[in-house]
PDB file of N, CA and C in Angstrom:
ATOM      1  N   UNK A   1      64.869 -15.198 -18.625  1.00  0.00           N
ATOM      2  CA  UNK A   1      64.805 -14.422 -17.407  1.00  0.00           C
ATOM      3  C   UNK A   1      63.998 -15.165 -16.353  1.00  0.00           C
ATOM      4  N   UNK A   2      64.598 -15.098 -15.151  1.00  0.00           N
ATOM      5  CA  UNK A   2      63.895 -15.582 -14.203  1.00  0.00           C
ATOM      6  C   UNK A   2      64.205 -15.218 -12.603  1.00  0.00           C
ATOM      7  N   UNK A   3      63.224 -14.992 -11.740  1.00  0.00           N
ATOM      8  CA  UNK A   3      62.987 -14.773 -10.786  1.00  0.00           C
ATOM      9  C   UNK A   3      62.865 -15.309  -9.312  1.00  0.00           C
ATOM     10  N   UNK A   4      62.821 -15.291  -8.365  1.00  0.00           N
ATOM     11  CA  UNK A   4      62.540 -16.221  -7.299  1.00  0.00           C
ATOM     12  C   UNK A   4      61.701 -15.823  -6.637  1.00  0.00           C
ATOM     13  N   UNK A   5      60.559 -16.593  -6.133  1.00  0.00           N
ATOM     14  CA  UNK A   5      58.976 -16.493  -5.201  1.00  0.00           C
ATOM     15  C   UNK A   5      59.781 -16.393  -4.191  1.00  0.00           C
ATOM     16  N   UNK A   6      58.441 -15.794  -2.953  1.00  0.00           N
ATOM     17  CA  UNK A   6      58.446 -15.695  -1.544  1.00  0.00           C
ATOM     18  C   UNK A   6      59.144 -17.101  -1.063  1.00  0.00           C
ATOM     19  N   UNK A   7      58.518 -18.337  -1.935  1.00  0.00           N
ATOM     20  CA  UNK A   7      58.735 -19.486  -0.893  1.00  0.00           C
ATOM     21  C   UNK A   7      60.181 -20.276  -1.593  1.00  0.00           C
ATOM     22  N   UNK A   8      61.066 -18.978  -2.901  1.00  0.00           N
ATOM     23  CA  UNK A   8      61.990 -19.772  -3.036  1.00  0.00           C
ATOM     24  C   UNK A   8      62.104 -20.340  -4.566  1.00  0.00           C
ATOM     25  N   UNK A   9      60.631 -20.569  -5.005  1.00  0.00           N
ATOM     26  CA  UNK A   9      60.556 -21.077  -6.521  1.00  0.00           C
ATOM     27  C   UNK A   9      61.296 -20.078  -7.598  1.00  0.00           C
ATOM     28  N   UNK A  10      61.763 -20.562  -8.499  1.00  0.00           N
ATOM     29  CA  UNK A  10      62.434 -20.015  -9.465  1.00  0.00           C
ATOM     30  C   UNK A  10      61.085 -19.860 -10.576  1.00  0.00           C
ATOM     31  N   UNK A  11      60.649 -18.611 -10.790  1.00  0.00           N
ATOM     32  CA  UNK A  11      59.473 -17.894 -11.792  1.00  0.00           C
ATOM     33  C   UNK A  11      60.085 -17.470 -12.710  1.00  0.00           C
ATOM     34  N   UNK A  12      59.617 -18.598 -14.286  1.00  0.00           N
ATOM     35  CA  UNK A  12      60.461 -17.362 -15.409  1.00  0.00           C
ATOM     36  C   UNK A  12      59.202 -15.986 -15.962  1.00  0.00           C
ATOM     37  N   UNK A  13      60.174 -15.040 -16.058  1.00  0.00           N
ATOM     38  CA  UNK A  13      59.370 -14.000 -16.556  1.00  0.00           C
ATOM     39  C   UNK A  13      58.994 -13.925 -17.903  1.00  0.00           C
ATOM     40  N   UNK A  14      58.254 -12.820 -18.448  1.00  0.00           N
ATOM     41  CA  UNK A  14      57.671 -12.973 -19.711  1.00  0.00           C
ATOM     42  C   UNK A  14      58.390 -11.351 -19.783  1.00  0.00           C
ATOM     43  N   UNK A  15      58.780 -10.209 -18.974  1.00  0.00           N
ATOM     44  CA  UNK A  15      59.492  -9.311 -19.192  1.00  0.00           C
ATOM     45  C   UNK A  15      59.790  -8.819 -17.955  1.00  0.00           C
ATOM     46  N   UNK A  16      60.988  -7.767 -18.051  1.00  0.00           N
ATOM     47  CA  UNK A  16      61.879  -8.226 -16.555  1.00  0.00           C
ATOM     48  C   UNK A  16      60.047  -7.376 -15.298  1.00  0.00           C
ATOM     49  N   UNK A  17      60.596  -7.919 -14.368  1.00  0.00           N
ATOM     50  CA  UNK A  17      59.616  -7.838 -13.011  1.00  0.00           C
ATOM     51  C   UNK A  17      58.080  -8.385 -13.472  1.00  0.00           C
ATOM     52  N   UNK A  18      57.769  -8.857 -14.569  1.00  0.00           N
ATOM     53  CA  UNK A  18      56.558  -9.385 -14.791  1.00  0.00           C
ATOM     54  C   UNK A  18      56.497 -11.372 -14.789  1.00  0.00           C
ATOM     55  N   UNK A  19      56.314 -12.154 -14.012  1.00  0.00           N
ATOM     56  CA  UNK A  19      56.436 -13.003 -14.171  1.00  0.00           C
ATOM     57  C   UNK A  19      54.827 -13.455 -14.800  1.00  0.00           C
ATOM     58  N   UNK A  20      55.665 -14.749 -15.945  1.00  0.00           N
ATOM     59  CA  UNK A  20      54.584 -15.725 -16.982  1.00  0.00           C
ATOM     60  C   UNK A  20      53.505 -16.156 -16.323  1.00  0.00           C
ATOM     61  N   UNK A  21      52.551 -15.552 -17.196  1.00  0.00           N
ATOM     62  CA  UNK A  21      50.971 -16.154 -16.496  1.00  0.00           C
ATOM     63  C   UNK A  21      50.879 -17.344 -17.657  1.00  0.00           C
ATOM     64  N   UNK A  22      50.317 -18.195 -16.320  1.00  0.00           N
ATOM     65  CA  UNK A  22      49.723 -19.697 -17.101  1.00  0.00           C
ATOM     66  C   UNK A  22      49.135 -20.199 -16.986  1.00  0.00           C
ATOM     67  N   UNK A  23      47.948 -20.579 -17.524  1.00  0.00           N
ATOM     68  CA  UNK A  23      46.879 -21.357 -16.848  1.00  0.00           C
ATOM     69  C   UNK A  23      47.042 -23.005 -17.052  1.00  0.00           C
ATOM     70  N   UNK A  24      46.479 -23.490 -15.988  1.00  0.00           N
ATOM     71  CA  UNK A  24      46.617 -25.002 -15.488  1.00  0.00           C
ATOM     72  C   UNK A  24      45.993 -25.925 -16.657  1.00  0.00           C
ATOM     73  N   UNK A  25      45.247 -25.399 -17.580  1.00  0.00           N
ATOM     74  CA  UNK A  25      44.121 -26.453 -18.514  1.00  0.00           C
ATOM     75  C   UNK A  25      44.083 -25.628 -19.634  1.00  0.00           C
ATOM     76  N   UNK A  26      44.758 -26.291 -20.501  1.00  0.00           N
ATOM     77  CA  UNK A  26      44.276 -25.601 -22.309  1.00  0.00           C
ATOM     78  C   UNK A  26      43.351 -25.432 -22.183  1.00  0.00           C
ATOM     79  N   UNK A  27      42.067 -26.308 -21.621  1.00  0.00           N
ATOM     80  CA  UNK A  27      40.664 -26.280 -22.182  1.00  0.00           C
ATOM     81  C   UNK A  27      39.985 -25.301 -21.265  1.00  0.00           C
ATOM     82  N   UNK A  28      41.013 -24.629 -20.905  1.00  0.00           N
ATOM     83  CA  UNK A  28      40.134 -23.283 -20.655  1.00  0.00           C
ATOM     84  C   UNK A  28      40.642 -21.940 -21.452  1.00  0.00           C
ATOM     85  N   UNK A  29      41.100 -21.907 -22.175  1.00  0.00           N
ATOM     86  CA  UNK A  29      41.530 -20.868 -23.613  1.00  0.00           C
ATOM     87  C   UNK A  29      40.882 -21.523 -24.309  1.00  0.00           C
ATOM     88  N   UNK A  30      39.443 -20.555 -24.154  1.00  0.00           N
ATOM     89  CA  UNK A  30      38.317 -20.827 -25.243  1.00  0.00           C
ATOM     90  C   UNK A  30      37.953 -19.538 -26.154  1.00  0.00           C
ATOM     91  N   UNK A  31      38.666 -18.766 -26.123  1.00  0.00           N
ATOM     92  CA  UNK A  31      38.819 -17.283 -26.989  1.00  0.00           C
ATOM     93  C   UNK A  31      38.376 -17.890 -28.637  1.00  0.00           C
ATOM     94  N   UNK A  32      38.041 -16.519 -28.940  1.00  0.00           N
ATOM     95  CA  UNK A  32      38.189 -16.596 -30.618  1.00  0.00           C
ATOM     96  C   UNK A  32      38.761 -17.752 -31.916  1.00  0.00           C
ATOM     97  N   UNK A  33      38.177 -18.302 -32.539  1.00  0.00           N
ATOM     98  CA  UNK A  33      39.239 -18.994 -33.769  1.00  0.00           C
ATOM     99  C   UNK A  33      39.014 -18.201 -35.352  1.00  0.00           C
ATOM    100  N   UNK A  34      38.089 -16.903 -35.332  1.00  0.00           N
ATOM    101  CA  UNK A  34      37.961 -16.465 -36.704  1.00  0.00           C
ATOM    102  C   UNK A  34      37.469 -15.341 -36.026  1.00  0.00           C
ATOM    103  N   UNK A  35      37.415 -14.674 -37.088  1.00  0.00           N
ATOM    104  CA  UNK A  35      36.883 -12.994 -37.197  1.00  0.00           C
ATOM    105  C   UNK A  35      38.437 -12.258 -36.838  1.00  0.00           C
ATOM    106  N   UNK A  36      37.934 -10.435 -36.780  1.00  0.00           N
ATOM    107  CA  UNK A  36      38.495  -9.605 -36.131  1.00  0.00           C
ATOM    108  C   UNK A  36      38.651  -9.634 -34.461  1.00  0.00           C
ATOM    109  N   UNK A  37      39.756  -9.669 -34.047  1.00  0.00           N
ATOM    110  CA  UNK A  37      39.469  -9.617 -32.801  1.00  0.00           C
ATOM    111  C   UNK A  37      40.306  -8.313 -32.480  1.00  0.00           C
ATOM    112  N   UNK A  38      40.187  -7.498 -31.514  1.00  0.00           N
ATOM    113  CA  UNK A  38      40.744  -6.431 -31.338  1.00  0.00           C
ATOM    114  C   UNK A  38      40.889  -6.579 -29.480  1.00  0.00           C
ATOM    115  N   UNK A  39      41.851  -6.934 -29.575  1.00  0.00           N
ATOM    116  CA  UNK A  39      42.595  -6.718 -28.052  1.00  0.00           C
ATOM    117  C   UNK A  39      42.397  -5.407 -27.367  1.00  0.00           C
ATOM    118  N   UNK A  40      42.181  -5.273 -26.119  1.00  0.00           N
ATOM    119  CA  UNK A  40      42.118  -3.601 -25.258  1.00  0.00           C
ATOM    120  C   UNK A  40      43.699  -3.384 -25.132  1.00  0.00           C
ATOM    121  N   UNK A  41      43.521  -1.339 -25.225  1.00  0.00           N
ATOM    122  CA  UNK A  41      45.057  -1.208 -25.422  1.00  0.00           C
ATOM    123  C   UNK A  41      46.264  -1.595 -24.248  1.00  0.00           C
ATOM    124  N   UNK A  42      46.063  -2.134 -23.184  1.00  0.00           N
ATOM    125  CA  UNK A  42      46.495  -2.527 -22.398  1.00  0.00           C
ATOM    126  C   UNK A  42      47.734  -3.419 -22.774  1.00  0.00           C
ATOM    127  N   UNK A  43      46.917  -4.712 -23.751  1.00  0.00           N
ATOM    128  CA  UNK A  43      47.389  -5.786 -23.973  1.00  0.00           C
ATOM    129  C   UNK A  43      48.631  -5.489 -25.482  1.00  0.00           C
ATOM    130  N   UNK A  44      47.601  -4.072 -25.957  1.00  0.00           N
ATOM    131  CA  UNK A  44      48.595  -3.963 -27.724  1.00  0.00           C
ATOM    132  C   UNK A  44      48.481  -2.517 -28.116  1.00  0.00           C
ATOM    133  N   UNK A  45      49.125  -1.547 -27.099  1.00  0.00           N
ATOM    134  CA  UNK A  45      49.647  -0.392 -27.659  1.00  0.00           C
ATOM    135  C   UNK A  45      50.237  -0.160 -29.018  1.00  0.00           C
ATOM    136  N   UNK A  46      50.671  -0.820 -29.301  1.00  0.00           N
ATOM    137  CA  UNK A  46      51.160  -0.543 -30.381  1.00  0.00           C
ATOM    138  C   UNK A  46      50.194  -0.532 -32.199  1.00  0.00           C
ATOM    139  N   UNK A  47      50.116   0.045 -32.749  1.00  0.00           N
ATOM    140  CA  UNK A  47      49.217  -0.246 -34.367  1.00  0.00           C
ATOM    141  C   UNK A  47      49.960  -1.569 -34.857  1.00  0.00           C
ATOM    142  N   UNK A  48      49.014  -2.651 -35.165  1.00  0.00           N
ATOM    143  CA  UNK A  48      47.814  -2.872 -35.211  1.00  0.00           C
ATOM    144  C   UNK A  48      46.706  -3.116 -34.406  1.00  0.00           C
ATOM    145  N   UNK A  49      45.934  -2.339 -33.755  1.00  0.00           N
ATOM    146  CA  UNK A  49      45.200  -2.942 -32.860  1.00  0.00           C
ATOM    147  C   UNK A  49      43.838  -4.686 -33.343  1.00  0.00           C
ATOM    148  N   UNK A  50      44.238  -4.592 -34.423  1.00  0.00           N
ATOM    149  CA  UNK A  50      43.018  -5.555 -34.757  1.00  0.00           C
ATOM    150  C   UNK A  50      43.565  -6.479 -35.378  1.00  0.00           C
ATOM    151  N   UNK A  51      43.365  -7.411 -35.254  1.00  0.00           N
ATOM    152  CA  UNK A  51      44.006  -9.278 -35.862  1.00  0.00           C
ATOM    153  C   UNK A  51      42.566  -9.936 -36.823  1.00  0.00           C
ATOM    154  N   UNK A  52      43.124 -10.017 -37.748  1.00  0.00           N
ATOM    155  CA  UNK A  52      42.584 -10.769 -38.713  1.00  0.00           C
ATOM    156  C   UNK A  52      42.856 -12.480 -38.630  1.00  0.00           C
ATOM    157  N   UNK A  53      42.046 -13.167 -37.736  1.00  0.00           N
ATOM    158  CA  UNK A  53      42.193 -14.392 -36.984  1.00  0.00           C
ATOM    159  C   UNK A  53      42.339 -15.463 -38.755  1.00  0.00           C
ATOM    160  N   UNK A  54      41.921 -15.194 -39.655  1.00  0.00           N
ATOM    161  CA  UNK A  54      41.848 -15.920 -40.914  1.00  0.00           C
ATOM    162  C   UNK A  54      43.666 -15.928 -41.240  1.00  0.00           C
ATOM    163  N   UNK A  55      44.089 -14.798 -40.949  1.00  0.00           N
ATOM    164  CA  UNK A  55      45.274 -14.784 -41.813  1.00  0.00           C
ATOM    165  C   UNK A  55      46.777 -15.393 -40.485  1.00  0.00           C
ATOM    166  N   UNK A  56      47.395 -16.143 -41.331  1.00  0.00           N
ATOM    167  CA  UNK A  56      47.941 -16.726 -39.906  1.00  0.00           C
ATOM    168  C   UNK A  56      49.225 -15.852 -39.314  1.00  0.00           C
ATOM    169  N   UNK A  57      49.929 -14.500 -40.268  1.00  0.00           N
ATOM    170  CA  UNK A  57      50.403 -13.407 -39.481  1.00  0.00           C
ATOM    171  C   UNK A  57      49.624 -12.913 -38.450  1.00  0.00           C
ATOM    172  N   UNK A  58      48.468 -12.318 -38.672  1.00  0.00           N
ATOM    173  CA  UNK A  58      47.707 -11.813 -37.330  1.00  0.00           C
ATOM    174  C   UNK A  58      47.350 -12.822 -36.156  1.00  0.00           C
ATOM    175  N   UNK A  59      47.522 -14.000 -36.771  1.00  0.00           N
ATOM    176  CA  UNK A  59      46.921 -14.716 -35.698  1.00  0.00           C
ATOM    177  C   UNK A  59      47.882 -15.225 -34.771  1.00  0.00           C
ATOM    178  N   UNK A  60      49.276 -15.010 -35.229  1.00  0.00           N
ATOM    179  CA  UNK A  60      50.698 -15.200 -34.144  1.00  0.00           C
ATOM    180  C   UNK A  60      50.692 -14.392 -33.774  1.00  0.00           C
ATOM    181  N   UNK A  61      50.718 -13.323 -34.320  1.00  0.00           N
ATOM    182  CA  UNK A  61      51.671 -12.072 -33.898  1.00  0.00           C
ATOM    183  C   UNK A  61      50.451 -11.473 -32.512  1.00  0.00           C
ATOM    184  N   UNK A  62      49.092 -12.161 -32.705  1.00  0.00           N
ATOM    185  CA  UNK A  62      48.140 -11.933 -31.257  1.00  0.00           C
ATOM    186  C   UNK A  62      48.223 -12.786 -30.305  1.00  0.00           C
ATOM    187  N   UNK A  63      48.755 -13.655 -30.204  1.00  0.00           N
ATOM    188  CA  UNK A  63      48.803 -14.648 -29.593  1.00  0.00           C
ATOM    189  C   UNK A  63      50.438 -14.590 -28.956  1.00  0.00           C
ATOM    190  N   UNK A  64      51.318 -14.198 -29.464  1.00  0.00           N
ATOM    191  CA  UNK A  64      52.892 -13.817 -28.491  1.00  0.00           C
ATOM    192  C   UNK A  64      52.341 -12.224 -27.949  1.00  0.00           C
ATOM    193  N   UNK A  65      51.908 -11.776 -28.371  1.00  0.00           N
ATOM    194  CA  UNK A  65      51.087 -10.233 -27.776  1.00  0.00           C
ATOM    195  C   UNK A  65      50.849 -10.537 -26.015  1.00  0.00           C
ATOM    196  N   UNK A  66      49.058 -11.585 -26.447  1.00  0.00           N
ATOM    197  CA  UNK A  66      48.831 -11.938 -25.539  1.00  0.00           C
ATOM    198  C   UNK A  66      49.460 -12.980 -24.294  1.00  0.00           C
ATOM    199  N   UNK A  67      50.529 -13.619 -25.058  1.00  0.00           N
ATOM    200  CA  UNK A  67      50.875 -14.339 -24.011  1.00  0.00           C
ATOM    201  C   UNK A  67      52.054 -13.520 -22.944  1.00  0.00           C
ATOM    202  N   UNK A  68      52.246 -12.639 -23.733  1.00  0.00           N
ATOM    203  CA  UNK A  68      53.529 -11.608 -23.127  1.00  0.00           C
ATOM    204  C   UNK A  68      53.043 -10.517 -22.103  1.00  0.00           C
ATOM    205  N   UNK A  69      51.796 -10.482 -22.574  1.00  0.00           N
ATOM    206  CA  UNK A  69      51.251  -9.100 -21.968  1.00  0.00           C
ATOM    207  C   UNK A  69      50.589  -9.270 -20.698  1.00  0.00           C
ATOM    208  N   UNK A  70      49.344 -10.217 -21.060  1.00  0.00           N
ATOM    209  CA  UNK A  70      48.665 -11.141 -20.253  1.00  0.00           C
ATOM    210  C   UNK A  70      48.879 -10.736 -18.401  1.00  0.00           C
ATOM    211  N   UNK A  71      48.461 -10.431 -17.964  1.00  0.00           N
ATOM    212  CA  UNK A  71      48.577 -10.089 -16.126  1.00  0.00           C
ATOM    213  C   UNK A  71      46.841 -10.593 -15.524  1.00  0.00           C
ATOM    214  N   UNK A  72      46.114 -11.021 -16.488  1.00  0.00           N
ATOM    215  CA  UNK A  72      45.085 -11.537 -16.006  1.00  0.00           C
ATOM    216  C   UNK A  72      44.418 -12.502 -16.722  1.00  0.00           C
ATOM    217  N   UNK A  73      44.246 -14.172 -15.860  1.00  0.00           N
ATOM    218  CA  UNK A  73      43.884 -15.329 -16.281  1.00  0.00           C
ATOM    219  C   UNK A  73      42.635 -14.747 -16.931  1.00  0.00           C
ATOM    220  N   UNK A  74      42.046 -14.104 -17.220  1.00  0.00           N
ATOM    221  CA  UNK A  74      40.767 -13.895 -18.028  1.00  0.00           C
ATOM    222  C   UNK A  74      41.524 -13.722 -19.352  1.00  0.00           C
ATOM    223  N   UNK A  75      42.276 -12.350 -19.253  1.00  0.00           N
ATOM    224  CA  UNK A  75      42.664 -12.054 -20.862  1.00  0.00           C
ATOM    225  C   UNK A  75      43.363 -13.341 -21.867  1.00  0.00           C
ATOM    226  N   UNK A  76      43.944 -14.028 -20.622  1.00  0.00           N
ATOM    227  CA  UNK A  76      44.591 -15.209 -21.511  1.00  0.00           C
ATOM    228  C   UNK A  76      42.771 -16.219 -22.281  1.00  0.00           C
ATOM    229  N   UNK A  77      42.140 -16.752 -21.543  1.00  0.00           N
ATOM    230  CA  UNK A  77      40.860 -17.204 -21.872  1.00  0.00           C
ATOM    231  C   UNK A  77      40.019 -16.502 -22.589  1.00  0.00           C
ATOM    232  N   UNK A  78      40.095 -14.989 -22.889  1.00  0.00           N
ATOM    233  CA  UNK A  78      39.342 -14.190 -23.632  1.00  0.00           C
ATOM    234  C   UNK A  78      39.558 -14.444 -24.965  1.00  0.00           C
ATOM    235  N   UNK A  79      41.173 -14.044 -25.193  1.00  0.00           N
ATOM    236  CA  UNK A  79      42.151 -14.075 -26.551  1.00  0.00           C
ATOM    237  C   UNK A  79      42.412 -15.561 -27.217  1.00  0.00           C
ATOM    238  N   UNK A  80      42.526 -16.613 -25.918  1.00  0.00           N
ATOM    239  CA  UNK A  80      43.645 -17.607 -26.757  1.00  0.00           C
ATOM    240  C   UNK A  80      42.637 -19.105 -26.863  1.00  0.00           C
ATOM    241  N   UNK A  81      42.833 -19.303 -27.686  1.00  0.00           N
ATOM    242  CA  UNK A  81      42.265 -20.967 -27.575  1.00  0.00           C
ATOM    243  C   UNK A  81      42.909 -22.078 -27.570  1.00  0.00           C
ATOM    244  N   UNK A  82      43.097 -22.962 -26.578  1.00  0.00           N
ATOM    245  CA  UNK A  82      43.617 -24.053 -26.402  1.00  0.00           C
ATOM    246  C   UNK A  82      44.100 -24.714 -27.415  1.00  0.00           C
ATOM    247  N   UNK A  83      43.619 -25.409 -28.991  1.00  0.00           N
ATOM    248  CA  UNK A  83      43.743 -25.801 -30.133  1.00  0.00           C
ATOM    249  C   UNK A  83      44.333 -24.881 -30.738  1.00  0.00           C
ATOM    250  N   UNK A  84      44.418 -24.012 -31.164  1.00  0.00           N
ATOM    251  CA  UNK A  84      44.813 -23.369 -31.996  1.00  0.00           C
ATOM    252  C   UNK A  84      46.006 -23.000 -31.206  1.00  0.00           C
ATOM    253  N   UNK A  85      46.337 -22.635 -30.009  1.00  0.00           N
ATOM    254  CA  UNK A  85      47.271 -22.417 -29.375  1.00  0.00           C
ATOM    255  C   UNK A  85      48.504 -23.607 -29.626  1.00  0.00           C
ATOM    256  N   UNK A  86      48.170 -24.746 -29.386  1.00  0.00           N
ATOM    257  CA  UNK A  86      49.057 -26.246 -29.809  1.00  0.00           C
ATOM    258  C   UNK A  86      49.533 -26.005 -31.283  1.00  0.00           C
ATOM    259  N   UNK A  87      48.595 -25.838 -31.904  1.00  0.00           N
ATOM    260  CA  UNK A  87      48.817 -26.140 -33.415  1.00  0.00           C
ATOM    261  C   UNK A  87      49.747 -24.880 -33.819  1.00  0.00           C
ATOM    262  N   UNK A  88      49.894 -23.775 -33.479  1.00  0.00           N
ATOM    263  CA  UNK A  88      50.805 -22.527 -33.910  1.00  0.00           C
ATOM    264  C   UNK A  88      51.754 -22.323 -32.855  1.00  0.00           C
ATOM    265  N   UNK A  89      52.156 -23.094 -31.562  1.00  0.00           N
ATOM    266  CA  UNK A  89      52.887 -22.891 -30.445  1.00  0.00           C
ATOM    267  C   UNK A  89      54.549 -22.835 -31.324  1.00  0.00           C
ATOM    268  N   UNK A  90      54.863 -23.973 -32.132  1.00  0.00           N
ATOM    269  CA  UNK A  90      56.127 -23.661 -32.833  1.00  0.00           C
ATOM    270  C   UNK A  90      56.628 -22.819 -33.772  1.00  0.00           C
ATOM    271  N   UNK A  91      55.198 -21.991 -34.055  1.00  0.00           N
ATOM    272  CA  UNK A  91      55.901 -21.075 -34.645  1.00  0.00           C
ATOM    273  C   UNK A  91      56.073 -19.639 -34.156  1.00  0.00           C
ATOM    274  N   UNK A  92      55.151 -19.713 -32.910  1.00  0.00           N
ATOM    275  CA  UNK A  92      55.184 -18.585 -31.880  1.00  0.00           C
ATOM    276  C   UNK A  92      57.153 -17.781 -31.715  1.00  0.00           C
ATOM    277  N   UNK A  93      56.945 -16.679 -31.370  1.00  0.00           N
ATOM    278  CA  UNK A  93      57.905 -16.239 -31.082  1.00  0.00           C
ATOM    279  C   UNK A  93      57.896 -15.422 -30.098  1.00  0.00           C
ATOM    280  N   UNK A  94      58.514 -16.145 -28.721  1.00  0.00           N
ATOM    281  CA  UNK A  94      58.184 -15.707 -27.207  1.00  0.00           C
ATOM    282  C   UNK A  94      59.254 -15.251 -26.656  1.00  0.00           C
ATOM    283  N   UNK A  95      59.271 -14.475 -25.797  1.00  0.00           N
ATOM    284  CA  UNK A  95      60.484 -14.631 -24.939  1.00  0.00           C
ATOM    285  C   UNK A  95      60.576 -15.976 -24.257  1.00  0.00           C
ATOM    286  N   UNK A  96      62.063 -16.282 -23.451  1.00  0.00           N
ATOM    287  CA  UNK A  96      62.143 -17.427 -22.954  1.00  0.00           C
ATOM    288  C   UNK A  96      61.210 -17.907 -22.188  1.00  0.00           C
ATOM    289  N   UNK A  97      61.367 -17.059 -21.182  1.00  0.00           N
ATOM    290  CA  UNK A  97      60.849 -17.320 -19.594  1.00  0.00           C
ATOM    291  C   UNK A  97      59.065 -17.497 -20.105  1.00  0.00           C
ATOM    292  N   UNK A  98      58.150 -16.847 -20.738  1.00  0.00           N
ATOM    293  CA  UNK A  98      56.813 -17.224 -20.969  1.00  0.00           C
ATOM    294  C   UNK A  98      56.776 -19.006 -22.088  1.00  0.00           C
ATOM    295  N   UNK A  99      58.103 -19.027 -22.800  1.00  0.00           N
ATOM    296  CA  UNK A  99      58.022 -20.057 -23.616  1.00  0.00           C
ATOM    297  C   UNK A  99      58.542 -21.213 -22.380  1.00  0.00           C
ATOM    298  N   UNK A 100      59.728 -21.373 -21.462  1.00  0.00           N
ATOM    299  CA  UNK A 100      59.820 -22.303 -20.536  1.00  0.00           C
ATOM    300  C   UNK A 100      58.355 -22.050 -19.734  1.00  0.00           C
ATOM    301  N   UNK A 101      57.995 -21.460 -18.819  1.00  0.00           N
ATOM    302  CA  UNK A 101      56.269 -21.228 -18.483  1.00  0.00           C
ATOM    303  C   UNK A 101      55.502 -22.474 -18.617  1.00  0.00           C
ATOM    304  N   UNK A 102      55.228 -21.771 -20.068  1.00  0.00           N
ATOM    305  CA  UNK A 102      53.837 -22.762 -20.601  1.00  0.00           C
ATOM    306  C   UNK A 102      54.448 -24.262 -20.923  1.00  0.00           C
ATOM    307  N   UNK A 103      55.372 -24.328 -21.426  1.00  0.00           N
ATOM    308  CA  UNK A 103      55.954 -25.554 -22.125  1.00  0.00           C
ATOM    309  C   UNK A 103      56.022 -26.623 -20.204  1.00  0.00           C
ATOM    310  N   UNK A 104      56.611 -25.860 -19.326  1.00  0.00           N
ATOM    311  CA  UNK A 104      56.552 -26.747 -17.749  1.00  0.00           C
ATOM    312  C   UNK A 104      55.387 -27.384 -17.209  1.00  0.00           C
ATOM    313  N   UNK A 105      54.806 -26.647 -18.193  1.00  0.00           N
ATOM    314  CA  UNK A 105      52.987 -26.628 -17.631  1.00  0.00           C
ATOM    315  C   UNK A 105      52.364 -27.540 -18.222  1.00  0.00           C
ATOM    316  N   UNK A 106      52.124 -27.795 -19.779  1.00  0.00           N
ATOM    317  CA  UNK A 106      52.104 -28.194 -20.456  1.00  0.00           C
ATOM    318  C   UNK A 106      52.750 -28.556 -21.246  1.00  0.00           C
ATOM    319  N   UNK A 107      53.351 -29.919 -20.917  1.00  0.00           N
ATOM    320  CA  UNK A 107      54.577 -31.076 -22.232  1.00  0.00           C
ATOM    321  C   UNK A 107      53.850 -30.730 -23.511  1.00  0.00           C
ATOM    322  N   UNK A 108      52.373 -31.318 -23.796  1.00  0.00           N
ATOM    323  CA  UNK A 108      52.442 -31.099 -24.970  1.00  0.00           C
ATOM    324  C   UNK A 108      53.030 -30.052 -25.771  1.00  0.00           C
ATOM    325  N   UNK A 109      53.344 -29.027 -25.377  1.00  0.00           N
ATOM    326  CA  UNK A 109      53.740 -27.898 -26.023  1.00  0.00           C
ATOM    327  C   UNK A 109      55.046 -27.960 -26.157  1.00  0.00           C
ATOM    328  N   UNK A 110      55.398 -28.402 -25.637  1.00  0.00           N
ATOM    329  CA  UNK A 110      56.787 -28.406 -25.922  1.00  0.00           C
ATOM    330  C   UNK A 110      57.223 -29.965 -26.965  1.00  0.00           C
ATOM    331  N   UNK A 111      56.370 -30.920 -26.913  1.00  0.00           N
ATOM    332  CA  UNK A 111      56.489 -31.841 -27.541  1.00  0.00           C
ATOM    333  C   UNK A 111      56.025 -31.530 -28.985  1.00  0.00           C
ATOM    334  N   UNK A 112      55.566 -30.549 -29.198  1.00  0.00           N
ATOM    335  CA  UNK A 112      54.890 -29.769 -30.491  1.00  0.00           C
ATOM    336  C   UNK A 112      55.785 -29.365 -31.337  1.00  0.00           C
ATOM    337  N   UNK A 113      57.088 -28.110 -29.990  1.00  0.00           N
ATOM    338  CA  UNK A 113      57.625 -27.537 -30.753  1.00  0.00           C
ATOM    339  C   UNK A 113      58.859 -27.942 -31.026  1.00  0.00           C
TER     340      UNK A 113
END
């Protein structure tokens, strides 16, 4: 899915009328790499609210959450960490438009997956 800016750019979305937030520098997704982390319900209405960062189901299934949900460069830097983000990006399961996004932004990621 994708969209067109004021000035014309083609924006892919992460769900329809929400276009993909992305930040410019992995090394600023300095979020969590262990414990419980429990997202605000904003980001994860749905049960489970809490991710068990050890086990690597919880730790995808928070991380396509957050990258989908995401409407503010903080929550992405709160939740996600740059490294760990690379290292599980191929097994992520995104919609398009947030997976073209980040991957435009960052080759490595796409050279990952």
């Amino acid at each position: 899915m994708h969209t067109r800016s004021a000035d014309g750019r083609v924006v892919p979305l992460a769900r329809p009328n929400r276009p993909a937030l992305v930040l410019s520098d992995l090394a600023e997704l300095t979020g969590p790499t262990e414990g419980t982390v429990e997202p605000p319900q904003r980001l994860c209405w749905t049960p489970p609210h809490r991710f068990n960062l050890a086990t690597r189901d919880d730790l995808r299934w928070m991380y396509e959450i957050v990258l989908r949900e995401a409407i503010h460069a903080d929550e992405l830097r709160r939740f996600l960490h740059g490294p760990t983000l690379r290292d599980i990006w191929p097994e992520l399961n995104l919609p398009r438009g947030v997976r073209q996004a980040w991957e435009a932004h960052h080759p490595q990621l796409r050279r990952a997956a």
